[in-house]
PDB file of N, CA and C in Angstrom:
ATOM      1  N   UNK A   1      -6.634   2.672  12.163  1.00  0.00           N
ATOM      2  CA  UNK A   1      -8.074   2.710  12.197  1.00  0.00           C
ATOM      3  C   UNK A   1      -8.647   1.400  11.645  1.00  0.00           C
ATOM      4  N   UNK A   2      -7.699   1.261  10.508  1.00  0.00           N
ATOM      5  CA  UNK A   2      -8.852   0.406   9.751  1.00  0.00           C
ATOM      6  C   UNK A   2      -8.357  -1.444  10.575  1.00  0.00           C
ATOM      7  N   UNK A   3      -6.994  -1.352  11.431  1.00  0.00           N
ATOM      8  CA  UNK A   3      -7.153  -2.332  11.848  1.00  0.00           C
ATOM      9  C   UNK A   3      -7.858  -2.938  13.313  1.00  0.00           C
ATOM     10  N   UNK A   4      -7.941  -1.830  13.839  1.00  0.00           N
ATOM     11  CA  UNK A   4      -9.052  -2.150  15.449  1.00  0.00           C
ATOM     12  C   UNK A   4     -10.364  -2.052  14.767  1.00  0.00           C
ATOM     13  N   UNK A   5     -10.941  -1.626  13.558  1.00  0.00           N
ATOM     14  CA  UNK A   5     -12.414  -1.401  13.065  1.00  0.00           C
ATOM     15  C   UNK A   5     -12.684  -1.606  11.836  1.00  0.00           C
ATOM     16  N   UNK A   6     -11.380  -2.321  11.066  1.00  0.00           N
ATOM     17  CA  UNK A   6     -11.583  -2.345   9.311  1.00  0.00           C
ATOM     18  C   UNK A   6     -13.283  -3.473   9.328  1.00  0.00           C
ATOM     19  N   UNK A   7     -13.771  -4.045  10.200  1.00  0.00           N
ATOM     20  CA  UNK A   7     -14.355  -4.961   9.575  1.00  0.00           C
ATOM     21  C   UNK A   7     -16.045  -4.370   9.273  1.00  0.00           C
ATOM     22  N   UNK A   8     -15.920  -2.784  10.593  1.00  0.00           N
ATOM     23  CA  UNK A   8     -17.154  -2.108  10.864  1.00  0.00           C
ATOM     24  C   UNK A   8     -17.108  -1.452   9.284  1.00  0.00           C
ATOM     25  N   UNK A   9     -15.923  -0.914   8.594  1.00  0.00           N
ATOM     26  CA  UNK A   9     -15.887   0.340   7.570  1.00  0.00           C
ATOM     27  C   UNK A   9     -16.371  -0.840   6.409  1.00  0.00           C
ATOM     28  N   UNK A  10     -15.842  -2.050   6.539  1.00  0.00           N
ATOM     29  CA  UNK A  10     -16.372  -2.904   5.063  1.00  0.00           C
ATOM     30  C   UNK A  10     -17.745  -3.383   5.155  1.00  0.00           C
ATOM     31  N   UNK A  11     -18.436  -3.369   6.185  1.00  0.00           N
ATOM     32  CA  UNK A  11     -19.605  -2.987   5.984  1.00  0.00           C
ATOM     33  C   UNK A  11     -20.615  -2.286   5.654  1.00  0.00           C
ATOM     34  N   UNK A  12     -19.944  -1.362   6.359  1.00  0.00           N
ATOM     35  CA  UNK A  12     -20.567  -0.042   6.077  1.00  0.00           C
ATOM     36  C   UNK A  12     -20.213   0.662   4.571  1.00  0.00           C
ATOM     37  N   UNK A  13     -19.216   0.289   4.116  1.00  0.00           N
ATOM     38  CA  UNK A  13     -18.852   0.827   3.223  1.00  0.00           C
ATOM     39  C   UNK A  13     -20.235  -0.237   1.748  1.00  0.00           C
ATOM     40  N   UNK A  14     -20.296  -1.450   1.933  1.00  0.00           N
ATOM     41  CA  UNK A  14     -20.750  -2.227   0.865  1.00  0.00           C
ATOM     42  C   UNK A  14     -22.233  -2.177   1.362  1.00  0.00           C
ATOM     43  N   UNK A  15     -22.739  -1.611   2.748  1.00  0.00           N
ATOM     44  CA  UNK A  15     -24.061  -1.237   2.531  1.00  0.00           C
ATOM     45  C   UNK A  15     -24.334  -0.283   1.742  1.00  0.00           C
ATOM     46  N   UNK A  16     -23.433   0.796   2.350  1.00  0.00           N
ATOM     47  CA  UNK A  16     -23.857   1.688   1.156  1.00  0.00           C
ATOM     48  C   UNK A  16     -23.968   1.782  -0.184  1.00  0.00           C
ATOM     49  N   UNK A  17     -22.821   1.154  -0.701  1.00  0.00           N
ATOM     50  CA  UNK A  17     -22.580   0.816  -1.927  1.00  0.00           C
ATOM     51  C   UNK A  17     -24.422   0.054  -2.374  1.00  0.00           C
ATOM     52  N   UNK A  18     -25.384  -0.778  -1.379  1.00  0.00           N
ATOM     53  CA  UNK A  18     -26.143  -1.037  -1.846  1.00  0.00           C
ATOM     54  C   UNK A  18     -27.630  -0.373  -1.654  1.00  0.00           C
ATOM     55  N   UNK A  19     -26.937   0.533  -1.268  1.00  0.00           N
ATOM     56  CA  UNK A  19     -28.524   1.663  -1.295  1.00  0.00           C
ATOM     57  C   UNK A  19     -28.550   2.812  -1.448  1.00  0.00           C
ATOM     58  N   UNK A  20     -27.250   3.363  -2.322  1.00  0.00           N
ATOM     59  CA  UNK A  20     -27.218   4.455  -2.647  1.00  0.00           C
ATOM     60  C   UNK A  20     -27.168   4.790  -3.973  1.00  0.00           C
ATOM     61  N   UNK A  21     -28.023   5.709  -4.886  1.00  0.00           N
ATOM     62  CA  UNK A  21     -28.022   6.108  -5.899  1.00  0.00           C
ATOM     63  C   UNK A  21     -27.297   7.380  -6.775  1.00  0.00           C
ATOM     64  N   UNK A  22     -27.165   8.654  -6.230  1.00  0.00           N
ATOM     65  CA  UNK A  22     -26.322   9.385  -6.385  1.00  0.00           C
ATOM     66  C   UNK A  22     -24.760   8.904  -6.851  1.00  0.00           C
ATOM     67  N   UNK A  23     -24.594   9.319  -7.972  1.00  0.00           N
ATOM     68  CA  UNK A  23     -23.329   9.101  -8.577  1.00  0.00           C
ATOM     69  C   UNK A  23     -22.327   9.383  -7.925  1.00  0.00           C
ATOM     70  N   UNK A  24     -21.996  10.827  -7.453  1.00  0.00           N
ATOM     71  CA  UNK A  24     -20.818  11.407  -6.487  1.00  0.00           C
ATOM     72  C   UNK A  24     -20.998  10.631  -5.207  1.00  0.00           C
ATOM     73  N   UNK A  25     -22.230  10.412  -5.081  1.00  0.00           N
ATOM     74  CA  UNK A  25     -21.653   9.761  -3.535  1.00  0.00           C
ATOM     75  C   UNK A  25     -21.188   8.524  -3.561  1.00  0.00           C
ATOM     76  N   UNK A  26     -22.030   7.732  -4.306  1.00  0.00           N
ATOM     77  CA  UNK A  26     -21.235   6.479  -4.776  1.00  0.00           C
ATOM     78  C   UNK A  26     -19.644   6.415  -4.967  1.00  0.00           C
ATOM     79  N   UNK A  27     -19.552   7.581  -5.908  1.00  0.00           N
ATOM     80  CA  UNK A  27     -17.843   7.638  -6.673  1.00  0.00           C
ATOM     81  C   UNK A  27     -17.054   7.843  -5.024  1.00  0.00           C
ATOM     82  N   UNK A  28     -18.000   8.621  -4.129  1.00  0.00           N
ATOM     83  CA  UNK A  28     -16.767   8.870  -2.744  1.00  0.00           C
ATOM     84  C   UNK A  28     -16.859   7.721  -2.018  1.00  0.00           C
ATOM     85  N   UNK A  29     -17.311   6.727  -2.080  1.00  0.00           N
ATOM     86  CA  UNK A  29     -17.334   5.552  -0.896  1.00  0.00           C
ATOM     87  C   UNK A  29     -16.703   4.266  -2.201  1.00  0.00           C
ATOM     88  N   UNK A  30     -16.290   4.401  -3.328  1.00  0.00           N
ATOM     89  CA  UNK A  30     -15.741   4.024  -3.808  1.00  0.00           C
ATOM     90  C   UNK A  30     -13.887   4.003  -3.476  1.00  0.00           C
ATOM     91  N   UNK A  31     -14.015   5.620  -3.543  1.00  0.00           N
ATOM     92  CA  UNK A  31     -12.724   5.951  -3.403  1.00  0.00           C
ATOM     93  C   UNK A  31     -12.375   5.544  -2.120  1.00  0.00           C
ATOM     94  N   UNK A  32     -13.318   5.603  -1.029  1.00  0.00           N
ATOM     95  CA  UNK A  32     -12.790   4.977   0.427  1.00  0.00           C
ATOM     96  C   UNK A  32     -12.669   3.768   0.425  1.00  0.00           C
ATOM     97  N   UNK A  33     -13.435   3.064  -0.134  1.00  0.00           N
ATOM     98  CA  UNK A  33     -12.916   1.213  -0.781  1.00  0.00           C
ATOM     99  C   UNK A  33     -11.975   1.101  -1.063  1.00  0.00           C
ATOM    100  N   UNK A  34     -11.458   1.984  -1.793  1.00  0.00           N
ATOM    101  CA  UNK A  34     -10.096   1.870  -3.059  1.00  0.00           C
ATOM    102  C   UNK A  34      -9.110   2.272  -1.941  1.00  0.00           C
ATOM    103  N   UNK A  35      -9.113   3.075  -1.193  1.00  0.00           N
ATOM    104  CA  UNK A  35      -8.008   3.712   0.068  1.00  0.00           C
ATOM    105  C   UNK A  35      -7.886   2.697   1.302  1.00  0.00           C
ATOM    106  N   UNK A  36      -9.394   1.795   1.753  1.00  0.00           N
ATOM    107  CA  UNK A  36      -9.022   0.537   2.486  1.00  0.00           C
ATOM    108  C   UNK A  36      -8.377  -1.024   1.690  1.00  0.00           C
ATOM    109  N   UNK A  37      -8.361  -0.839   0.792  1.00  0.00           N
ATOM    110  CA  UNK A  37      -8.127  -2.201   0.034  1.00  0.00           C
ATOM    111  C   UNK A  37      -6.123  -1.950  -0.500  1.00  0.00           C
ATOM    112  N   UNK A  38      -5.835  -0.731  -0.325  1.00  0.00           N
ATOM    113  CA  UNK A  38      -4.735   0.034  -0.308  1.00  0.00           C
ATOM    114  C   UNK A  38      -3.698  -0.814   0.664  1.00  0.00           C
ATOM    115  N   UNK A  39      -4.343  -1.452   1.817  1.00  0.00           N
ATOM    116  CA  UNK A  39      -3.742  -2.613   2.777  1.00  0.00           C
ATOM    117  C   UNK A  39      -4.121  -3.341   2.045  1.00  0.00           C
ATOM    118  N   UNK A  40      -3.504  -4.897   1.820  1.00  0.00           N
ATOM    119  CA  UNK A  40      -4.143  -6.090   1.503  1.00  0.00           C
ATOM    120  C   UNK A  40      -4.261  -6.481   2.593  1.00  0.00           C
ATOM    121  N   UNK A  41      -4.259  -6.315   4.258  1.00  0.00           N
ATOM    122  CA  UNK A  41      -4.465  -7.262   5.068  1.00  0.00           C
ATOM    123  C   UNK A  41      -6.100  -7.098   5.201  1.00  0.00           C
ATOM    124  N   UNK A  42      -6.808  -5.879   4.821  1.00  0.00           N
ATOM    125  CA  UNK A  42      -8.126  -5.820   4.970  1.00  0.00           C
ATOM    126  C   UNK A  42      -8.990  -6.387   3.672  1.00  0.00           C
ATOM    127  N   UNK A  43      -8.723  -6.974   2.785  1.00  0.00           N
ATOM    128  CA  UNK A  43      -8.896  -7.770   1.833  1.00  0.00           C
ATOM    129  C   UNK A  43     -10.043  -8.499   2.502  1.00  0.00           C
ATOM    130  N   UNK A  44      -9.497  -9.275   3.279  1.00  0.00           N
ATOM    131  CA  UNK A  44     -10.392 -10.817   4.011  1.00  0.00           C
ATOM    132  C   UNK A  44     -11.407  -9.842   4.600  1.00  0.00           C
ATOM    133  N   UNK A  45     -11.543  -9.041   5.102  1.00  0.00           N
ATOM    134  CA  UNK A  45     -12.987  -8.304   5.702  1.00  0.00           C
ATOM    135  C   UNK A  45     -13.881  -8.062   4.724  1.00  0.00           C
ATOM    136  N   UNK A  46     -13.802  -8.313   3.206  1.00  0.00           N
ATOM    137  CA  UNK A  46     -14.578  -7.676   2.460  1.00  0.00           C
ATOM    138  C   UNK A  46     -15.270  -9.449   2.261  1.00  0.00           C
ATOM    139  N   UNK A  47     -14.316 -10.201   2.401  1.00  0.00           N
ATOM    140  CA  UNK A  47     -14.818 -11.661   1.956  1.00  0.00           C
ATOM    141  C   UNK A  47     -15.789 -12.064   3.353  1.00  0.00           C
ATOM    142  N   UNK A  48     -15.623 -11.499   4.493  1.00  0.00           N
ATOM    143  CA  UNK A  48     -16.326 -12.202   5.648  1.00  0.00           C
ATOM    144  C   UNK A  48     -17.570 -11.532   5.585  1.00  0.00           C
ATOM    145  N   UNK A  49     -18.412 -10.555   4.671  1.00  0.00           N
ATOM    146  CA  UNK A  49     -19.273  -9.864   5.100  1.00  0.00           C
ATOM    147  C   UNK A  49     -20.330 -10.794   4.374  1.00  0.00           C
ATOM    148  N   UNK A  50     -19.798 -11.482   3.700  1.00  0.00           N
ATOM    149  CA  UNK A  50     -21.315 -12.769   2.929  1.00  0.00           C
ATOM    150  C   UNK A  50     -22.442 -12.871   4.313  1.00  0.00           C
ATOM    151  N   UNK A  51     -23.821 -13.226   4.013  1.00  0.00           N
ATOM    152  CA  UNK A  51     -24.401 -13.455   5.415  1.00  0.00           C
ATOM    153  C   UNK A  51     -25.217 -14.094   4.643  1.00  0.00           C
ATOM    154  N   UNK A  52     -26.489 -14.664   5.599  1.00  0.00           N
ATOM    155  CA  UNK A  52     -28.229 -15.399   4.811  1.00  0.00           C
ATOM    156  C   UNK A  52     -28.770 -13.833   4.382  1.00  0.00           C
ATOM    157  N   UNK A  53     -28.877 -12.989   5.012  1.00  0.00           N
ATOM    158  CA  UNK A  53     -29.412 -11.409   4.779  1.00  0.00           C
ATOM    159  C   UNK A  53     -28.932 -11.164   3.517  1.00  0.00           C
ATOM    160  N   UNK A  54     -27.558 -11.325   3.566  1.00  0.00           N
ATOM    161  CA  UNK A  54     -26.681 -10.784   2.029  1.00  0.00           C
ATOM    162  C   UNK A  54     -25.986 -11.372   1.499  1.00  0.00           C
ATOM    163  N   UNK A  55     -26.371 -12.433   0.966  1.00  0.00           N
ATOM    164  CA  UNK A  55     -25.088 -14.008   0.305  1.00  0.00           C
ATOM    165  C   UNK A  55     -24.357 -13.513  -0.302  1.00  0.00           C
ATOM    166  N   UNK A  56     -25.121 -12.399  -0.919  1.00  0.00           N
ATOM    167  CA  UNK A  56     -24.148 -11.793  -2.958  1.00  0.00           C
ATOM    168  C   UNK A  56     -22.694 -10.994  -2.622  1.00  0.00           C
ATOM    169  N   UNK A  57     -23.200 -10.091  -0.626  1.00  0.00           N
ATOM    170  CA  UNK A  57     -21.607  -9.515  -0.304  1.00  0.00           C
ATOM    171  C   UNK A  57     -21.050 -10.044  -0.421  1.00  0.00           C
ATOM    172  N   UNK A  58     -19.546  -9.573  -0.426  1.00  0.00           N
ATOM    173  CA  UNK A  58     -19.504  -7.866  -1.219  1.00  0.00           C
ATOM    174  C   UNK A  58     -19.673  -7.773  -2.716  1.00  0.00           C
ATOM    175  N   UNK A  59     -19.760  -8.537  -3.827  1.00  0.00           N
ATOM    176  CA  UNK A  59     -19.743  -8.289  -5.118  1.00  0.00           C
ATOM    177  C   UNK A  59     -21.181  -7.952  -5.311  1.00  0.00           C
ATOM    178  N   UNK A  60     -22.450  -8.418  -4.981  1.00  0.00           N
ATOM    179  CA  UNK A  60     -23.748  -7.753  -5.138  1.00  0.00           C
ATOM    180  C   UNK A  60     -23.554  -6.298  -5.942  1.00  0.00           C
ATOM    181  N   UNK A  61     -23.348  -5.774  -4.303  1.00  0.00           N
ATOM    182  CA  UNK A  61     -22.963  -4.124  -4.947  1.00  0.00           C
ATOM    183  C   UNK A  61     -22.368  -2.922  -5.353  1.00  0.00           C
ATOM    184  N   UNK A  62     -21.194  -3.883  -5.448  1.00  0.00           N
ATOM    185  CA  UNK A  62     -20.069  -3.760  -6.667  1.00  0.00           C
ATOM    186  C   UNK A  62     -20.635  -4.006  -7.871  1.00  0.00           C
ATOM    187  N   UNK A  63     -20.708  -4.985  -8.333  1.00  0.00           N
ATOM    188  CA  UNK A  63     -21.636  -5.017  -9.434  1.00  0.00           C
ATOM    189  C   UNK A  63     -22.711  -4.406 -10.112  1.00  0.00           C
ATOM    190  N   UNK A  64     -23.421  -3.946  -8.920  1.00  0.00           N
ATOM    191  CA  UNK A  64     -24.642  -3.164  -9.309  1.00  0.00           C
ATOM    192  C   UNK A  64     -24.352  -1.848  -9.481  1.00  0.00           C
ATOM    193  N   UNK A  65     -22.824  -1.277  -9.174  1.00  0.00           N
ATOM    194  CA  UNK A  65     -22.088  -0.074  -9.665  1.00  0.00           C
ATOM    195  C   UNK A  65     -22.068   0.068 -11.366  1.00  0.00           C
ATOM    196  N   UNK A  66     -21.677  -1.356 -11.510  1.00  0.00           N
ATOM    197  CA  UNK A  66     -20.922  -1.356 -13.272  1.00  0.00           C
ATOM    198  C   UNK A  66     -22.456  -1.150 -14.053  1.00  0.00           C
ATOM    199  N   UNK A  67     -23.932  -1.130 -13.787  1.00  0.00           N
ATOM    200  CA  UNK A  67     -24.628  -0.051 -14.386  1.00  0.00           C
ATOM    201  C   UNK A  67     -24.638   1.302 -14.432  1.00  0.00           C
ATOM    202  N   UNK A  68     -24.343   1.717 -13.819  1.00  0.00           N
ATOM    203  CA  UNK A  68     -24.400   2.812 -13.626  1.00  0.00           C
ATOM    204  C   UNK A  68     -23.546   3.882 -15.158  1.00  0.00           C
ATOM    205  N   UNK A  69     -23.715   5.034 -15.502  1.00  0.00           N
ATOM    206  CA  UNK A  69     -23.330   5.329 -16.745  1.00  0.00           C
ATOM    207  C   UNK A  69     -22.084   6.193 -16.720  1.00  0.00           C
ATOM    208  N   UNK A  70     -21.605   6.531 -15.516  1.00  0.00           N
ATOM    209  CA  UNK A  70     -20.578   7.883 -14.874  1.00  0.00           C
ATOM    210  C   UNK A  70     -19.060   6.581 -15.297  1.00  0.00           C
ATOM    211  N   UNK A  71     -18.240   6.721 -16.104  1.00  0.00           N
ATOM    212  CA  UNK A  71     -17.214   5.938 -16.201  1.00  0.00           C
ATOM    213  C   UNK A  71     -16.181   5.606 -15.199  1.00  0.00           C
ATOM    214  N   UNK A  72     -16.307   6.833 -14.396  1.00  0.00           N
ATOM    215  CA  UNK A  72     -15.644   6.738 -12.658  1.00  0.00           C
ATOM    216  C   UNK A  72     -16.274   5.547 -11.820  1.00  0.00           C
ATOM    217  N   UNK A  73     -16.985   5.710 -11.506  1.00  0.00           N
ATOM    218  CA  UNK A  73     -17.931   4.335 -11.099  1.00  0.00           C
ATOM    219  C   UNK A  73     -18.025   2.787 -11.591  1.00  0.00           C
ATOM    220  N   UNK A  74     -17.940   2.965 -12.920  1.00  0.00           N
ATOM    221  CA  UNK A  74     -17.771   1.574 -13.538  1.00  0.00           C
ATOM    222  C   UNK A  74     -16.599   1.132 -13.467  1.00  0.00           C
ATOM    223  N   UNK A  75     -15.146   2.300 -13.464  1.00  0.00           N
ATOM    224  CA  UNK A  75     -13.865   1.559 -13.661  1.00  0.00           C
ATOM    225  C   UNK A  75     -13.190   1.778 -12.043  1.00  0.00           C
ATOM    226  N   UNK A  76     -13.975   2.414 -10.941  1.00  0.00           N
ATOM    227  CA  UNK A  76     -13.657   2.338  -9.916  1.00  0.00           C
ATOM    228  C   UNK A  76     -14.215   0.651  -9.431  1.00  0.00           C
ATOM    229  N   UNK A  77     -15.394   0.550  -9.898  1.00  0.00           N
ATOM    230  CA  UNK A  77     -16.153  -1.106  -9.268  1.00  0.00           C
ATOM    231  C   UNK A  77     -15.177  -2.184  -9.851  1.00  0.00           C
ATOM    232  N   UNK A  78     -14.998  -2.004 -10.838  1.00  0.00           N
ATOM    233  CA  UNK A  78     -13.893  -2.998 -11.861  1.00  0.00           C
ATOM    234  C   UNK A  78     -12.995  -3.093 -10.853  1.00  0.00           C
ATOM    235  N   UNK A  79     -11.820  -1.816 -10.395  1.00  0.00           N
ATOM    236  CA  UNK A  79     -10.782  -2.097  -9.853  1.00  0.00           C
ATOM    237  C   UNK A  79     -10.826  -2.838  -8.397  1.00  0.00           C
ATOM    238  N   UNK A  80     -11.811  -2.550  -8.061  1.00  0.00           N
ATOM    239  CA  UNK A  80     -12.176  -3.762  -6.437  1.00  0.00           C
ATOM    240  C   UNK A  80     -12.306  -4.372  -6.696  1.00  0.00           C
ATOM    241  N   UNK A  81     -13.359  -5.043  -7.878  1.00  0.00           N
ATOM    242  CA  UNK A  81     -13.712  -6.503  -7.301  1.00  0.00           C
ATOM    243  C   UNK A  81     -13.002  -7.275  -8.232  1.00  0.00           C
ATOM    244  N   UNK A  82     -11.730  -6.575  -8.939  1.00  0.00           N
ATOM    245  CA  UNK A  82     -10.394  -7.301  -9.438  1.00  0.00           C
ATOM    246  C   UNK A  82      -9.829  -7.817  -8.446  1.00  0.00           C
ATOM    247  N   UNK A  83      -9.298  -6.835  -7.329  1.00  0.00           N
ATOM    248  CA  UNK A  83      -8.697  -6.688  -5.979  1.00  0.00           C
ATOM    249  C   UNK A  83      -9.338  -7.900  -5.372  1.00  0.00           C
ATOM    250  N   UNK A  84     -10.861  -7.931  -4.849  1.00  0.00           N
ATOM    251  CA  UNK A  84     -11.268  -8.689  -4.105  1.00  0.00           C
ATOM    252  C   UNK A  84     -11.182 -10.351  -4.840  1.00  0.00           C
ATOM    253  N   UNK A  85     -11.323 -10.397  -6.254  1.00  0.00           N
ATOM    254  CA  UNK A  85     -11.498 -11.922  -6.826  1.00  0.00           C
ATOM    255  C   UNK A  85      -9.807 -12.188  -6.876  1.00  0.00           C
ATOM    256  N   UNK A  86      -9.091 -11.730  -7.100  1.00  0.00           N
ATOM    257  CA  UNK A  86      -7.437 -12.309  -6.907  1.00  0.00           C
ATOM    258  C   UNK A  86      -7.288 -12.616  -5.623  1.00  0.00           C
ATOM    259  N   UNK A  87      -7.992 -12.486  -4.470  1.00  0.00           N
ATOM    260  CA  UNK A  87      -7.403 -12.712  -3.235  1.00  0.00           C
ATOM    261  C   UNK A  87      -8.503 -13.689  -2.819  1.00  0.00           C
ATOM    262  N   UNK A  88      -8.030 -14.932  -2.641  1.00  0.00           N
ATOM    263  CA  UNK A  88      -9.102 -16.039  -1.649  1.00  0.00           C
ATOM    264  C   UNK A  88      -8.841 -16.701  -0.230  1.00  0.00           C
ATOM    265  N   UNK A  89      -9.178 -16.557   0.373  1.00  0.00           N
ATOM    266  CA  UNK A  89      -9.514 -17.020   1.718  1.00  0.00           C
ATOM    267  C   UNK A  89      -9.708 -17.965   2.098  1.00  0.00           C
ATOM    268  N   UNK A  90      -8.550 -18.743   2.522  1.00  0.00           N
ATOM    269  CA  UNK A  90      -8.478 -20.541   2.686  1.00  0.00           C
ATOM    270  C   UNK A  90      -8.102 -20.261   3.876  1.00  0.00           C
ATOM    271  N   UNK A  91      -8.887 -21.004   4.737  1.00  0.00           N
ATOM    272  CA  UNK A  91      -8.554 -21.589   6.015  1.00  0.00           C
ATOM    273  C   UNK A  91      -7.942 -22.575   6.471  1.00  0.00           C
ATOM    274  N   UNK A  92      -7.394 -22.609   7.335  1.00  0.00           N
ATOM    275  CA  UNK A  92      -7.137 -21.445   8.291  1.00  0.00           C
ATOM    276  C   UNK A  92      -5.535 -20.422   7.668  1.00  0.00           C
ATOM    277  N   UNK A  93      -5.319 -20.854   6.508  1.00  0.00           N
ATOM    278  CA  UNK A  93      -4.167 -20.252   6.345  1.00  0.00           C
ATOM    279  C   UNK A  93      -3.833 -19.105   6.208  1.00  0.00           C
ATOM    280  N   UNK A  94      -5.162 -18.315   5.814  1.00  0.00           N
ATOM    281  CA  UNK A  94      -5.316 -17.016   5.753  1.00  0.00           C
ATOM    282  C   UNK A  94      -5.461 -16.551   4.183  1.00  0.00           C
ATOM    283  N   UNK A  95      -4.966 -15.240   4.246  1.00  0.00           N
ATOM    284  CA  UNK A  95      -5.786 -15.283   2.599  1.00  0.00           C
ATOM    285  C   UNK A  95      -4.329 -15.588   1.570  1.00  0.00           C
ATOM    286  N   UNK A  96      -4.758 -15.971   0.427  1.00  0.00           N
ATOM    287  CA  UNK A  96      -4.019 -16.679  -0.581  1.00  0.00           C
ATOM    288  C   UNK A  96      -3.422 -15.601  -2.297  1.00  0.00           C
ATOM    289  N   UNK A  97      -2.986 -15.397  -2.142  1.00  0.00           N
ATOM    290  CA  UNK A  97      -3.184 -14.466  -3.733  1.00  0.00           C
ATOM    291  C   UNK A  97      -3.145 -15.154  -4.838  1.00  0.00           C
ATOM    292  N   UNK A  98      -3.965 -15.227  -5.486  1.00  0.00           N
ATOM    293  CA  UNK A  98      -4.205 -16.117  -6.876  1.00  0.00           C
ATOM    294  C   UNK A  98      -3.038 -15.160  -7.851  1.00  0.00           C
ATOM    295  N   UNK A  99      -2.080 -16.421  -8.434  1.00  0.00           N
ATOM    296  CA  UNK A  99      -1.316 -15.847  -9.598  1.00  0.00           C
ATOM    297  C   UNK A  99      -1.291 -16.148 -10.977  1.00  0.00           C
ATOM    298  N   UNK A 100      -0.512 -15.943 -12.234  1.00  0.00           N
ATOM    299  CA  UNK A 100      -1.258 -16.604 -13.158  1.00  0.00           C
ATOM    300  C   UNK A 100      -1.997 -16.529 -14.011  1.00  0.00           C
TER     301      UNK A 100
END
């Protein structure tokens, strides 16, 4: 799934992440983050979603998780955008894992 369409779900997944308030629902599109990032080849889809609309994707609203007061949420956002900042995206070589 997530490789004929991973790039539609990391969108969709970090919109939501930025307009949703509800704790549980948050905590479940977390956990579907945490279950696509489960591949590292879908890593780089979370880095291509930057745009002029949304520079801050994907960490924007990840970040704007770690307010939130539910400890599921704060240490679920932690564990992505650990995931997402160890992995960088050099071209054309593909993505890189920072070690170290």
């Amino acid at each position: 799934m997530f490789a004929t369409q991973g790039s539609q779900y990391a969108k969709l997944y970090i919109d939501l992440l930025r307009k949703l308030q509800r704790v549980d629902t948050v905590q479940a599109v977390l956990v579907a983050v945490n279950e696509m990032l489960s591949d590292p080849t879908t890593i780089p889809l979370f880095h291509q979603l930057a745009s002029s609309e949304h520079p801050d994707d994907p960490y924007g609203p990840l970040i704007k998780c770690l307010t939130m007061e539910e400890e599921f949420a704060v240490l679920g956002s932690l564990r992505i955008l650990a995931l997402l900042i160890s992995y960088v995206s050099c071209m054309p070589f593909g993505p890189v894992r920072l070690t170290g």
